[in-house]
Each structure stands twice: as C-alpha cells, then as structure tokens.
N, C-alpha and C. Protein backbone atom coordinates (compact mmCIF):
# COMPACT_ATOMS: atom_id res chain seq x y z
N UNK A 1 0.85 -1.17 0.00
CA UNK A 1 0.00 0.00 0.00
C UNK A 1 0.90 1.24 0.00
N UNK A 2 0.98 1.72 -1.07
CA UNK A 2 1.61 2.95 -1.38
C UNK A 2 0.94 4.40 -1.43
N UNK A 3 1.22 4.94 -0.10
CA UNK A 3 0.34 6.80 -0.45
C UNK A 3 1.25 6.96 -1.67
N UNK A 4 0.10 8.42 -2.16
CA UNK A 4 0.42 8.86 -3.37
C UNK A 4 1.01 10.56 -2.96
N UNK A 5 0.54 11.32 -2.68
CA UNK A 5 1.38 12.87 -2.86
C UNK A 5 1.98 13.10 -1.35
N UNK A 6 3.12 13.34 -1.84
CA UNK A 6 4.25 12.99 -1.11
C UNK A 6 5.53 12.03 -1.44
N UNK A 7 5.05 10.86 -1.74
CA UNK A 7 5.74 9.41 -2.20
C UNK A 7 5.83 9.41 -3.32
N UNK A 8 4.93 8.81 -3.92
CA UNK A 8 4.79 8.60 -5.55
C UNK A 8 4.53 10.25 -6.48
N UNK A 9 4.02 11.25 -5.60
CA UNK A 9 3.56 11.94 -6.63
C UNK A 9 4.33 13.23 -5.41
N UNK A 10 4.79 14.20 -6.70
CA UNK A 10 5.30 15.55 -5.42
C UNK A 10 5.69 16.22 -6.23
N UNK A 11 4.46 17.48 -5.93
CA UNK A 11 4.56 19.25 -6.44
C UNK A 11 4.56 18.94 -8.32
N UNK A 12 4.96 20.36 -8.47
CA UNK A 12 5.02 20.67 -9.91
C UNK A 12 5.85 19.85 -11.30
N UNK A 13 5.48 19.70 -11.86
CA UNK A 13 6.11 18.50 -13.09
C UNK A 13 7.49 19.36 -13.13
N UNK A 14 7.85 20.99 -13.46
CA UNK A 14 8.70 21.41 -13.83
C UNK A 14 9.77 21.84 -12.95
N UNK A 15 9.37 21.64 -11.83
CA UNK A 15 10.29 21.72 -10.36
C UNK A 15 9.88 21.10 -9.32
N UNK A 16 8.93 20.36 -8.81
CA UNK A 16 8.52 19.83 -7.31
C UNK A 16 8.07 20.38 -6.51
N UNK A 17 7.51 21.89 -6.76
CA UNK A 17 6.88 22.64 -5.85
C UNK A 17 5.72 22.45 -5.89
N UNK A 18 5.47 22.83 -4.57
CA UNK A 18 3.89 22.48 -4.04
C UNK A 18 3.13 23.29 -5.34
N UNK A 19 1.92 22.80 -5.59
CA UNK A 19 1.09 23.15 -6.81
C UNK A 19 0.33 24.53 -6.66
N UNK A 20 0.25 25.01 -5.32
CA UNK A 20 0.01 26.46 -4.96
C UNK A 20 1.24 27.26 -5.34
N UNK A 21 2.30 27.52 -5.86
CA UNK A 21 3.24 28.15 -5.92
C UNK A 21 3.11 28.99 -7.02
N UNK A 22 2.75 29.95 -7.10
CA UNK A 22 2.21 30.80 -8.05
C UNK A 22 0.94 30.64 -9.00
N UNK A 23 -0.13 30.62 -7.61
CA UNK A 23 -1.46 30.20 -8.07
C UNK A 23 -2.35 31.39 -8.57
N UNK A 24 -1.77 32.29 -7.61
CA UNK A 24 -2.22 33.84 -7.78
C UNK A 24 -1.59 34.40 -8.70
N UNK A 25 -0.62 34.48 -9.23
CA UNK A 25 -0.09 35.05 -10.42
C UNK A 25 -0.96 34.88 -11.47
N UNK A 26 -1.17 33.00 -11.56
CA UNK A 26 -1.22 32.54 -12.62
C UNK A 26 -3.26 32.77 -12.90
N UNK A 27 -3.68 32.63 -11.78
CA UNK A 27 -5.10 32.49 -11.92
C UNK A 27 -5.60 33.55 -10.81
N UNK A 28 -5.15 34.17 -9.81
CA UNK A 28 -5.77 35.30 -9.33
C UNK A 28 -6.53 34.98 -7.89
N UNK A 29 -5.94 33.43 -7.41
CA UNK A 29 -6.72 32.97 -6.62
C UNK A 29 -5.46 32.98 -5.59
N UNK A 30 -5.76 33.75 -4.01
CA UNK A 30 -4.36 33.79 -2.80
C UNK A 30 -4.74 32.70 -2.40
N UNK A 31 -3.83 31.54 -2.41
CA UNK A 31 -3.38 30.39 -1.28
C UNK A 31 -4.17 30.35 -0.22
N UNK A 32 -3.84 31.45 0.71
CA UNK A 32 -3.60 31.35 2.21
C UNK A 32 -5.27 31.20 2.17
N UNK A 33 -6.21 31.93 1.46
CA UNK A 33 -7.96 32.16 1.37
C UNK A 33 -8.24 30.84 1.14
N UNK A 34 -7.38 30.24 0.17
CA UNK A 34 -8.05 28.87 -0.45
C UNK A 34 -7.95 28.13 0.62
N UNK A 35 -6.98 27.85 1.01
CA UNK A 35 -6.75 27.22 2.18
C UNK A 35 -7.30 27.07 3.57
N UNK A 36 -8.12 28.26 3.44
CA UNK A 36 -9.26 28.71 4.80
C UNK A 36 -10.56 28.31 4.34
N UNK A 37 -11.09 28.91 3.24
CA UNK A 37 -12.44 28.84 2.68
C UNK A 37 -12.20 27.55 2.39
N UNK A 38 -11.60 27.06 1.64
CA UNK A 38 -12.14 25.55 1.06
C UNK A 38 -11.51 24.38 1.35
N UNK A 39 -9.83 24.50 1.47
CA UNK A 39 -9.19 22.92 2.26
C UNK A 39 -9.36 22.77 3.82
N UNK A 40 -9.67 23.81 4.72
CA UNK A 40 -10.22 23.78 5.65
C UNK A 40 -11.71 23.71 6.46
N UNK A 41 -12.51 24.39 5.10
CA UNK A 41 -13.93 24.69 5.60
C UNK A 41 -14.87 23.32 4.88
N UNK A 42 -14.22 23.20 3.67
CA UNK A 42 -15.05 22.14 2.99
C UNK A 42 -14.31 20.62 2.25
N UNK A 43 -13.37 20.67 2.17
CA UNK A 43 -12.19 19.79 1.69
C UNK A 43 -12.34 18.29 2.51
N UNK A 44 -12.73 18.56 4.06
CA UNK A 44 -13.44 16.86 4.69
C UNK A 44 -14.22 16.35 4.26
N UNK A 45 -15.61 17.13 4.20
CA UNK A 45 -16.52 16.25 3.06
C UNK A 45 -16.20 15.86 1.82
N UNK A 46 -15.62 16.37 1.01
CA UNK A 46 -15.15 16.09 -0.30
C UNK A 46 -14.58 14.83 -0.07
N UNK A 47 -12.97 14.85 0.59
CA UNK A 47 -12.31 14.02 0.93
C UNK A 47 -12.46 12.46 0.88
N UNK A 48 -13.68 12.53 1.91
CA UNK A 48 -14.49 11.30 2.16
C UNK A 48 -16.13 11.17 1.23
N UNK A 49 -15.91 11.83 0.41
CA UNK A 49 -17.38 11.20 -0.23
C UNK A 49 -18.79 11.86 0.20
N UNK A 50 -18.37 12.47 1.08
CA UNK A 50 -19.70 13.53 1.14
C UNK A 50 -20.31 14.88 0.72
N UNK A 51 -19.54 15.20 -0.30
CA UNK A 51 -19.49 16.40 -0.66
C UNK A 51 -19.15 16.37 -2.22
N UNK A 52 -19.56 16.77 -3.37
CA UNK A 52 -18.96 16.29 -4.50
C UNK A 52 -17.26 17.92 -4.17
N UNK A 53 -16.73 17.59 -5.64
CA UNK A 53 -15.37 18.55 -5.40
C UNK A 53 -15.90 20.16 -6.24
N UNK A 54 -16.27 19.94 -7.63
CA UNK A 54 -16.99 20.90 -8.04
C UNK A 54 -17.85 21.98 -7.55
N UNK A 55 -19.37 21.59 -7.03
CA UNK A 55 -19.81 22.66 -6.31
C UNK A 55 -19.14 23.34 -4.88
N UNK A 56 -18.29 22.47 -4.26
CA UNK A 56 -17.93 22.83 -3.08
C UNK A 56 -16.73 23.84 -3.16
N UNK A 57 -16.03 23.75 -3.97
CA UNK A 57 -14.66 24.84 -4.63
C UNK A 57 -15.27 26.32 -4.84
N UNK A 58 -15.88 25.77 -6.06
CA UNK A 58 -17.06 26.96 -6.29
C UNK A 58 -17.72 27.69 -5.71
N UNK A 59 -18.09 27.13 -4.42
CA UNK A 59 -18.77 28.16 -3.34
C UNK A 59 -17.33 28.62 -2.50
N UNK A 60 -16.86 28.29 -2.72
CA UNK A 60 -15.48 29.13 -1.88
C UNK A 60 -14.31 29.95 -2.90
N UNK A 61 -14.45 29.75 -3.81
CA UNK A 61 -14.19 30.65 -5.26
C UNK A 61 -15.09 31.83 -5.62
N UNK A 62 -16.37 31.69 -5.00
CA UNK A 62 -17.61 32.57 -5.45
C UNK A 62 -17.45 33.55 -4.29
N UNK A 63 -16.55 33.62 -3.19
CA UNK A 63 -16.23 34.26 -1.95
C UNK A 63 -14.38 35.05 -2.43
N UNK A 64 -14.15 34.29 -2.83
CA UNK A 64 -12.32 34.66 -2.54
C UNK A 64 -11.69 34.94 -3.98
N UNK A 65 -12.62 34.36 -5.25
CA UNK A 65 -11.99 34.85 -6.66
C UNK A 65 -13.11 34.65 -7.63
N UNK A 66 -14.35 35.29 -7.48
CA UNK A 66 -15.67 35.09 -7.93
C UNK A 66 -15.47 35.30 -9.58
N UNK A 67 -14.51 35.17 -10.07
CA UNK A 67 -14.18 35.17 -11.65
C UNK A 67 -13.14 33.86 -12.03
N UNK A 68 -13.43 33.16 -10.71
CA UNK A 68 -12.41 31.76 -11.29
C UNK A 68 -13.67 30.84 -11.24
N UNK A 69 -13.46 30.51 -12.52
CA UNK A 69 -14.41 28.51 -12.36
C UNK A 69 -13.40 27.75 -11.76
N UNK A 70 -14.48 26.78 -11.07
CA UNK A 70 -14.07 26.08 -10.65
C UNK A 70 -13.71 24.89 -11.15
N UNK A 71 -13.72 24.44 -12.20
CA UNK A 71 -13.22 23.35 -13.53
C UNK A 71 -12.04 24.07 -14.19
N UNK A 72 -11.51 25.04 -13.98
CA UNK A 72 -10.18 26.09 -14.25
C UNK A 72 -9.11 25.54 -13.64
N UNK A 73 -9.75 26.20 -11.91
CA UNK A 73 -8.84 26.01 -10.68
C UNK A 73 -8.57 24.19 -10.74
N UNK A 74 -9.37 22.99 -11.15
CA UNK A 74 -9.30 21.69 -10.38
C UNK A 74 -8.28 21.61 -11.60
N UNK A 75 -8.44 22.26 -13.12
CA UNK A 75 -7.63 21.58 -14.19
C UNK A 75 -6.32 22.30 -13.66
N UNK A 76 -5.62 23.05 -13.18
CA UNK A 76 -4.60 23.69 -12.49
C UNK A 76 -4.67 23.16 -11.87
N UNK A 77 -4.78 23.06 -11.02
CA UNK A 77 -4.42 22.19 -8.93
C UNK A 77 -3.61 20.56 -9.96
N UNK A 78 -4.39 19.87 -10.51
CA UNK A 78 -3.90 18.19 -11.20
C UNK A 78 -2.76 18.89 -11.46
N UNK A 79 -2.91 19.47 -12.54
CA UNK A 79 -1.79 19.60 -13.40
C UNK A 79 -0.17 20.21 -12.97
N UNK A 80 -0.41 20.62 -11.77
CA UNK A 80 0.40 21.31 -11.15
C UNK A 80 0.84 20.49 -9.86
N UNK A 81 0.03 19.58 -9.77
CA UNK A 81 0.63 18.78 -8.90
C UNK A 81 0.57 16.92 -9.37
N UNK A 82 1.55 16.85 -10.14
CA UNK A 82 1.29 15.94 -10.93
C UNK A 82 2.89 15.02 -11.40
N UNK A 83 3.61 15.89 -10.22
CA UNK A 83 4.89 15.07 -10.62
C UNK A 83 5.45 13.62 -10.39
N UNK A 84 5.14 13.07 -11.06
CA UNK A 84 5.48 11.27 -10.34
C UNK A 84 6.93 11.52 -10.15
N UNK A 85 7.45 10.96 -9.08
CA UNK A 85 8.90 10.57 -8.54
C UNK A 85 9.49 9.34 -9.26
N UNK A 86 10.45 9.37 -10.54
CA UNK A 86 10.66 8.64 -11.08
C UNK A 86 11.43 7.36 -10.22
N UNK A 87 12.19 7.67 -9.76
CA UNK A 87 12.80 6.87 -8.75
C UNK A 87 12.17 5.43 -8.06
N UNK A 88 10.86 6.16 -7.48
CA UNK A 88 9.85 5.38 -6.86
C UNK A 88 9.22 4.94 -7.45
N UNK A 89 8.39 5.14 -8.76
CA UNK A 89 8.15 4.38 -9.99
C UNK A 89 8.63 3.33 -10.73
N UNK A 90 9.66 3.82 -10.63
CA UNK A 90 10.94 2.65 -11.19
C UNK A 90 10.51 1.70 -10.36
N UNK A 91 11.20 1.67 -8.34
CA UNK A 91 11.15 0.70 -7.66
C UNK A 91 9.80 -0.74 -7.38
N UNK A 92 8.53 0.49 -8.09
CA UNK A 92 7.29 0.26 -7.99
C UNK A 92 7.16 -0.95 -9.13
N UNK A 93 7.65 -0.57 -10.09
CA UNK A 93 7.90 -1.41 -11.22
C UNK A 93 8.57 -2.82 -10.76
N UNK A 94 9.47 -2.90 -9.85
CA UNK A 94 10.86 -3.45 -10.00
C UNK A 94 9.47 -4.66 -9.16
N UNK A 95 9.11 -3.82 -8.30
CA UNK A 95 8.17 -4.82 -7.05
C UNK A 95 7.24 -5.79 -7.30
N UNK A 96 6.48 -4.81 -8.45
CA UNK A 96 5.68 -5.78 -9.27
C UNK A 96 6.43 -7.26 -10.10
N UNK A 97 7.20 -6.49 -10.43
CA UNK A 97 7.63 -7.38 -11.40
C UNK A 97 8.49 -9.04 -10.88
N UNK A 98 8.24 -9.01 -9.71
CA UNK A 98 9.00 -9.55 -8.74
C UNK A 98 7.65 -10.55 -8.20
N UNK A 99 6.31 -9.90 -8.56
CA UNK A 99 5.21 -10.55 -8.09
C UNK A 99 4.59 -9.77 -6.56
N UNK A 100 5.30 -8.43 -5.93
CA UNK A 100 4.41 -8.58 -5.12
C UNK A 100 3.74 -7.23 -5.89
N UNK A 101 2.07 -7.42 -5.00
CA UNK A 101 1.15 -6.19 -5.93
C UNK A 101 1.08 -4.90 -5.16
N UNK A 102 1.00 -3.97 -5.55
CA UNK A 102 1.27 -2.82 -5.32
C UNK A 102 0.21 -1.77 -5.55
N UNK A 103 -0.55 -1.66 -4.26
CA UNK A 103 -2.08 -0.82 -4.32
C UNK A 103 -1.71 0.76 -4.11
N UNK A 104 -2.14 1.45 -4.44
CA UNK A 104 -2.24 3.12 -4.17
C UNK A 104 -3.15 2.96 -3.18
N UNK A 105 -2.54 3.51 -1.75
CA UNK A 105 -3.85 4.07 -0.72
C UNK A 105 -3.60 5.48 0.05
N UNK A 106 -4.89 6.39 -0.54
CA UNK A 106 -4.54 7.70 -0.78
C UNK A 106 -5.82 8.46 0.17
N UNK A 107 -5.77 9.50 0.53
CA UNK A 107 -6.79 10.77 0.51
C UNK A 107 -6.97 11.30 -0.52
N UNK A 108 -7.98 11.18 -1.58
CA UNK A 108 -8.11 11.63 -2.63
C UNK A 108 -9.97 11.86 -2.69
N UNK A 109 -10.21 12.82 -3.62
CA UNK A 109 -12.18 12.65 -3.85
C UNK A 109 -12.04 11.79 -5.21
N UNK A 110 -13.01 11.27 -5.47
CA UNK A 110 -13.08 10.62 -6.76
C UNK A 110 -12.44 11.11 -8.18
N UNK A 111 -12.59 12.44 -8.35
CA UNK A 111 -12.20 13.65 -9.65
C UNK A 111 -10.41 13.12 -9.49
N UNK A 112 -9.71 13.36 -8.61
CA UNK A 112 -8.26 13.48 -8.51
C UNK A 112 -8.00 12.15 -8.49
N UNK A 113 -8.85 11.10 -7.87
CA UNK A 113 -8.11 9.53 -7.94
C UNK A 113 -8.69 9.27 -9.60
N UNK A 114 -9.61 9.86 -10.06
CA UNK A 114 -9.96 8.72 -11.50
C UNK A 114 -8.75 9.66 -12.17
N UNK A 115 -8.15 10.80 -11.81
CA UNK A 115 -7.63 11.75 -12.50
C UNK A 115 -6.01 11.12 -12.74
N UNK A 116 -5.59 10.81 -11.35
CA UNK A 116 -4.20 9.78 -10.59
C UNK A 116 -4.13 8.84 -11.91
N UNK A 117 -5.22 7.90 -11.82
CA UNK A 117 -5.40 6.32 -12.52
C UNK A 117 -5.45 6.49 -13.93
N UNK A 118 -6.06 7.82 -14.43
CA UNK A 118 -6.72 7.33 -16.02
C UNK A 118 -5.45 8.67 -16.61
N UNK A 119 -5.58 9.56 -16.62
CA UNK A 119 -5.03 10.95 -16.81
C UNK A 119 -3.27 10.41 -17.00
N UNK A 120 -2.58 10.56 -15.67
CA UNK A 120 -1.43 9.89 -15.33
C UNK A 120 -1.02 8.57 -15.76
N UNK A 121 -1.91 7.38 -16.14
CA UNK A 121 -1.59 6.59 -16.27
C UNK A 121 -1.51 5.59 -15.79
N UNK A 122 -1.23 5.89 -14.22
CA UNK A 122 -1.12 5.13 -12.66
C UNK A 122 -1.90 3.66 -12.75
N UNK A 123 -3.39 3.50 -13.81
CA UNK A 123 -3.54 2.58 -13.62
C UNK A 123 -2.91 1.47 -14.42
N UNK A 124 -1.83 1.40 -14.74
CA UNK A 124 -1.04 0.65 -15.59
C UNK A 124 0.43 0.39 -14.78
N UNK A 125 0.20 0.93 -13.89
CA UNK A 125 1.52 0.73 -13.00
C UNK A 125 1.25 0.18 -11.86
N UNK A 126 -0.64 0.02 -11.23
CA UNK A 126 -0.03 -0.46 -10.02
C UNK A 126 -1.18 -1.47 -10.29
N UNK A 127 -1.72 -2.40 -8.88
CA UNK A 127 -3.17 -3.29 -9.11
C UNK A 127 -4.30 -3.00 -8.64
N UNK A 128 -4.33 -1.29 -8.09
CA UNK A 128 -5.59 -0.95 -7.60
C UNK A 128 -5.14 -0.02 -6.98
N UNK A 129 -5.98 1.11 -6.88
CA UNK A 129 -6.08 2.22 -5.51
C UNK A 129 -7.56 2.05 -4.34
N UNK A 130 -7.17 2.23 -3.16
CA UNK A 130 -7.76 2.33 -2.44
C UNK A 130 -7.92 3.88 -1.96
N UNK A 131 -8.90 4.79 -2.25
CA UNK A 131 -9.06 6.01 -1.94
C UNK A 131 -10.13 6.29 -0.95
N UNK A 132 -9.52 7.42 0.19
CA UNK A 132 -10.95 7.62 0.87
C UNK A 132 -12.32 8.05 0.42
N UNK A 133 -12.47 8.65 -0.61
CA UNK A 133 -13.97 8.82 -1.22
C UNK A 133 -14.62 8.00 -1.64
N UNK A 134 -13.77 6.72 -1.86
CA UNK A 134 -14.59 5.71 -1.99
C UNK A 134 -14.74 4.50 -0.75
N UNK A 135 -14.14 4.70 0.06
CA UNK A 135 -13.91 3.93 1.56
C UNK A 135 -15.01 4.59 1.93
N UNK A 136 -15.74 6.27 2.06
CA UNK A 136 -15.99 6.99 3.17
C UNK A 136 -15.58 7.12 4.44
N UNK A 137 -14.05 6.87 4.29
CA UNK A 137 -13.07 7.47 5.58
C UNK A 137 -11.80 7.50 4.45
N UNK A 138 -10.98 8.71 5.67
CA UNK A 138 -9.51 8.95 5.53
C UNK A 138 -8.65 8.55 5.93
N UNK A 139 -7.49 8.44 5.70
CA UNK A 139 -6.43 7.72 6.62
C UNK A 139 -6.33 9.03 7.63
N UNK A 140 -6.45 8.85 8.80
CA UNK A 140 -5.85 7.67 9.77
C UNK A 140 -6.90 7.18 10.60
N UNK A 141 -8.01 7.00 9.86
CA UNK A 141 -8.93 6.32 10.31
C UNK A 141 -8.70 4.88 10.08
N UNK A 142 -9.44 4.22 11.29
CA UNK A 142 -9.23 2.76 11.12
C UNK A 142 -9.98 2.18 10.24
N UNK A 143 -11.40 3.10 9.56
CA UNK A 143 -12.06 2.58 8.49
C UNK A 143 -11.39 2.23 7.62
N UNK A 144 -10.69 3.15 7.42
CA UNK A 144 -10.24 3.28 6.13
C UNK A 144 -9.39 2.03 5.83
N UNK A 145 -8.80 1.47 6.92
CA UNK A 145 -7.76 0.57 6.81
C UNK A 145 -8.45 -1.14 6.62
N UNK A 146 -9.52 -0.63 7.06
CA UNK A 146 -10.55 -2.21 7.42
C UNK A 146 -11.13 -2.22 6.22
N UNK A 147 -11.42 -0.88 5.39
CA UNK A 147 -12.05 -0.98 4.13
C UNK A 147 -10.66 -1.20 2.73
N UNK A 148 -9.72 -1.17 3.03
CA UNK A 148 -8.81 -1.52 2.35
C UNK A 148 -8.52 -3.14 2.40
N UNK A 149 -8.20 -3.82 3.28
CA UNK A 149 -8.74 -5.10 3.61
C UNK A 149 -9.45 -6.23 3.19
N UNK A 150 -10.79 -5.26 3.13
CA UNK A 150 -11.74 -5.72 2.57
C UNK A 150 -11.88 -5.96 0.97
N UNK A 151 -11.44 -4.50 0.52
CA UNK A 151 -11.13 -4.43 -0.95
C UNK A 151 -10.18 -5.35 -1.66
N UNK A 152 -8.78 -5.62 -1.12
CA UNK A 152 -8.03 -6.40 -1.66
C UNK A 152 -7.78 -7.66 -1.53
N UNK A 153 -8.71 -7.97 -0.47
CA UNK A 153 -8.62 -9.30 0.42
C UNK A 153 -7.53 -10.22 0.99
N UNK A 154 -6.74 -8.64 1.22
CA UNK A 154 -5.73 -9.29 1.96
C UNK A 154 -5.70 -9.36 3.85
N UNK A 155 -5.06 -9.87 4.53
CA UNK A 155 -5.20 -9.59 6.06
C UNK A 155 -4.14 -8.90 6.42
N UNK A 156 -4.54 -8.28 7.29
CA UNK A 156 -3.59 -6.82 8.11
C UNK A 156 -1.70 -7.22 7.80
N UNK A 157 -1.74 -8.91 8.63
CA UNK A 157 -0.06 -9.12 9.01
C UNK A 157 0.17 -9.26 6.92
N UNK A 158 -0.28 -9.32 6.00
CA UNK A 158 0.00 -9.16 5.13
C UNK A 158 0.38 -8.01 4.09
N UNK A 159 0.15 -6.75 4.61
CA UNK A 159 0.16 -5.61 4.10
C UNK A 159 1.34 -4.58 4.85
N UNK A 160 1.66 -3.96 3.97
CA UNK A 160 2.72 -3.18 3.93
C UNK A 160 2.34 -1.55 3.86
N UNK A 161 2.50 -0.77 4.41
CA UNK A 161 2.21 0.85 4.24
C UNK A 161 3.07 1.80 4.08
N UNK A 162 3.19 2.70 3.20
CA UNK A 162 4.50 3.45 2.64
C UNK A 162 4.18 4.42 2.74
N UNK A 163 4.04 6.10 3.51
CA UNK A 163 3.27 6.42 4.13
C UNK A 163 3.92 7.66 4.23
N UNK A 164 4.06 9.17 4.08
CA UNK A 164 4.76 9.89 4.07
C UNK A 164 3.99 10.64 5.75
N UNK A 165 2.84 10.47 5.81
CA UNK A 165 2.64 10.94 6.97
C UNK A 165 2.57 10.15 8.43
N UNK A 166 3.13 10.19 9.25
CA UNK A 166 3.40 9.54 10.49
C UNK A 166 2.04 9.30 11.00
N UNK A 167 0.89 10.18 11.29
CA UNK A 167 0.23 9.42 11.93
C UNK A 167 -1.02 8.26 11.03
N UNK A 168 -0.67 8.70 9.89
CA UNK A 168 -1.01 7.60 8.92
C UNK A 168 -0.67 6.06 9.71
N UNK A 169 1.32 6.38 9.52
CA UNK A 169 1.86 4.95 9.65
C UNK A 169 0.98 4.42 10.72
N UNK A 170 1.34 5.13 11.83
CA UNK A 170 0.71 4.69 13.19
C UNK A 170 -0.44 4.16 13.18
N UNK A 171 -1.25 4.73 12.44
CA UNK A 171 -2.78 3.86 12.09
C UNK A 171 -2.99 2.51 11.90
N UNK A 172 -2.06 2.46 10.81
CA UNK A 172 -1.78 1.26 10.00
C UNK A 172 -0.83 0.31 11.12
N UNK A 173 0.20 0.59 11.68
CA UNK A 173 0.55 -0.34 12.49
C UNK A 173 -0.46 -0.89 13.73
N UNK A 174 -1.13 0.13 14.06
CA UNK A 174 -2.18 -0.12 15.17
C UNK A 174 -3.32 -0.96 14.69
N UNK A 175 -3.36 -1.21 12.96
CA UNK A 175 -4.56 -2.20 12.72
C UNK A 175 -3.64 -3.42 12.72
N UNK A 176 -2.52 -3.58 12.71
CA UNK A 176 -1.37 -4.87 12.06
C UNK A 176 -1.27 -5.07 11.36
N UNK A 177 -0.97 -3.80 10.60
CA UNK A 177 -0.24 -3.81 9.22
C UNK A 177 1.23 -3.83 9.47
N UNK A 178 2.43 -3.62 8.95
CA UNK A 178 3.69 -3.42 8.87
C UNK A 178 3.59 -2.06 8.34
N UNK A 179 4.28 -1.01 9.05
CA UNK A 179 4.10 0.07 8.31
C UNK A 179 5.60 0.70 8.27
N UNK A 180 5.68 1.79 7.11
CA UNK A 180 6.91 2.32 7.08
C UNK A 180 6.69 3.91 7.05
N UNK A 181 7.54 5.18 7.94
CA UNK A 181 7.08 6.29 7.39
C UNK A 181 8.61 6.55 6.51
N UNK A 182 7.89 7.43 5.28
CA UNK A 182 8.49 7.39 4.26
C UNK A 182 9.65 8.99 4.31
N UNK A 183 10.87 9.11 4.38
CA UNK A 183 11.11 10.22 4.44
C UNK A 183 12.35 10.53 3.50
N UNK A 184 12.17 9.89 2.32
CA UNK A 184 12.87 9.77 1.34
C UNK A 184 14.67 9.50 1.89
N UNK A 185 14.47 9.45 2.86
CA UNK A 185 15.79 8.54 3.18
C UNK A 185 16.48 7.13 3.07
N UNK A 186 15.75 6.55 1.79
CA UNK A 186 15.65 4.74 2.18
C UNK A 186 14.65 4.68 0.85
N UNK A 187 15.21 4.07 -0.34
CA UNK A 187 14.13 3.89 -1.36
C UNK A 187 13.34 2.71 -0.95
N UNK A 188 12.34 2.64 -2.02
CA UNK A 188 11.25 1.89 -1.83
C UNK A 188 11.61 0.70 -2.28
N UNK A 189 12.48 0.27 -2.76
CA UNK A 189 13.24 -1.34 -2.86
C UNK A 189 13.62 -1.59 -1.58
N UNK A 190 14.60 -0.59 -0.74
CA UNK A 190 15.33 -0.84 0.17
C UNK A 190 14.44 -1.59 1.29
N UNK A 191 13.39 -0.63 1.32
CA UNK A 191 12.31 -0.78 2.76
C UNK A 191 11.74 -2.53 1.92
N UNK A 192 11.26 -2.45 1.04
CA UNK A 192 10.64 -4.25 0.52
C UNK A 192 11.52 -4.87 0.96
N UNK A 193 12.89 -4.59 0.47
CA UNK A 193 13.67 -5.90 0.97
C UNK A 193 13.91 -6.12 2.19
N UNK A 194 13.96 -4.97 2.96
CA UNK A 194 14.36 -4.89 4.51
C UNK A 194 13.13 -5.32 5.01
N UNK A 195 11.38 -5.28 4.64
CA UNK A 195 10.44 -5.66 5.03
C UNK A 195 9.69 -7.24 4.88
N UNK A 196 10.40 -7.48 3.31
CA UNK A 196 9.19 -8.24 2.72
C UNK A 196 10.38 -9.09 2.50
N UNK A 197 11.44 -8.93 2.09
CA UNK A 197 12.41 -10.01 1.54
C UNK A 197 12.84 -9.71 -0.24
C-alpha cells in the first residue's frame, strides 16, 4: 500500500513545488484564502465522499476569486501537482515485477483519484487504488484501513504501508499492518527488501 502525494507523486512536473506556488499570479486565486475557505472549511466532506469537489470549490471561489471557475482552478491544482517521482516508480515497477502487488492508498475525492489512474496513467503501473472517497473514511482512520482489507482481500499481518505521513503509519501499524514512514531517506526497494524479503 503505497500513499500517493508525497511518495509517488510531489509538487510541480517542472520543479517539485507544491502546486500552490504561483497560483495567484497565474489564476488570481491567494493560497492562504483557499486554504481557509475551502481545504479547511469544505475539503473533509469532499475528501471522504460527502461532498462532490466541483460545487464545493465553487462556493469558496464565489467568496475569494468570484471570476475563477471552478473546472479552471481543479484543471490547475492536477496539473500542477502531478509530478510522479521517477525513482519510486521505477522501484514500484521493479516490485511488481517480482510478483508482489502494489495498491495506491490515498486521501483523494473521486475527480483526482480517476484523475491519478486514467489521466497519469497510474492505472497501468499499479493493481488498484484504495481512496478515501470511496472507503468513506480517511487515513488515519481505522475505516479506512478495514475498508482496504476488505477491498483487496488481503489480512492486516499481510500488508505493507509506505506512508509519508506519520500518523497515517501509526494507524496502519495499530490495525497490524507493517508500516513504514516514508522520508525519502531509504528507497522503496530498500524498505521491501528490509520488510518483505
């Protein structure tokens, strides 16, 4: 189980910066607002499936940059944050190819995971994503981890977590998973072999 932004996926295709990095230049919309009005105020429901991503942007665009659509801003936000880490791709490859399978399990709404899989390509590289909008929980919920489970039909001491955020890992070790937090110190071969063999 591989998270995706952070690990596999990080910042801008043309440098690695976070995908807000000249959002306002480019489209007229300040960060710090977006970040209040909508990844803070409305971005949980989305997250998890209760909220679609479209109208909910939009009502916080219709407050902070009432001349941005919101099918503008989501085709910017992907595209700008869309850099796969070749490195880890590679290793991702190497893993498969070796026979073990290799799921994406992400915080994503449906728009950005079909976006991950079909857009990117992603679904040709791994054997499935597990996303919270379609779980209806986030990591570091234990749903989320029981609904992953369920999905792949694998059991806890069988699964592996690659995890850039700590209390993610912790989640995942607390269901009995094996978990790793990821801090680009240690590629993703290194940790399989040191984990899995």
């Amino acid at each position: 189980m591989l998270d995706v932004d952070g690990v596999l996926v990080f910042g801008r295709p043309r440098d690695g910066q976070h995908w807000m990095v000249g959002l306002e230049d480019d489209l007229g919309v300040p960060p710090r607002e977006l970040a209040n009005r909508f990844f803070r105020a409305e971005w949980n429901d989305v997250v998890v499936g209760r909220a679609e991503l479209l109208p909910a942007l939009q009502r916080a665009l219709d407050e902070i940059a009432p001349s941005v659509f919101a099918e503008n801003l989501i085709a910017y936000w992907f595209e700008m944050s869309s850099r796969i880490v070749q490195p880890v791709l590679s290793d991702l490859r190497k893993a498969r190819q070796k026979g073990t399978p290799v799921y994406l399990a992400t915080n994503q709404d449906h728009t950005r995971a079909d976006y991950l899989m079909n857009n990117l390509g992603l679904r040709h590289e791994v054997d499935g994503i597990v996303y919270s909008a379609r779980a209806g929980y986030k990591k570091p919920d234990a749903e989320f981890y029981s609904f992953a489970e369920k999905m792949t039909g694998y059991r806890p001491s069988e699964l592996i977590m690659v995890d850039d955020t700590l209390p993610n890992v912790e989640a995942a070790t607390a269901m009995g998973w094996l978990a790793v937090h990821w801090t680009c110190s240690e590629s993703l071969s290194a940790i399989l072999q040191r984990s899995i063999g």
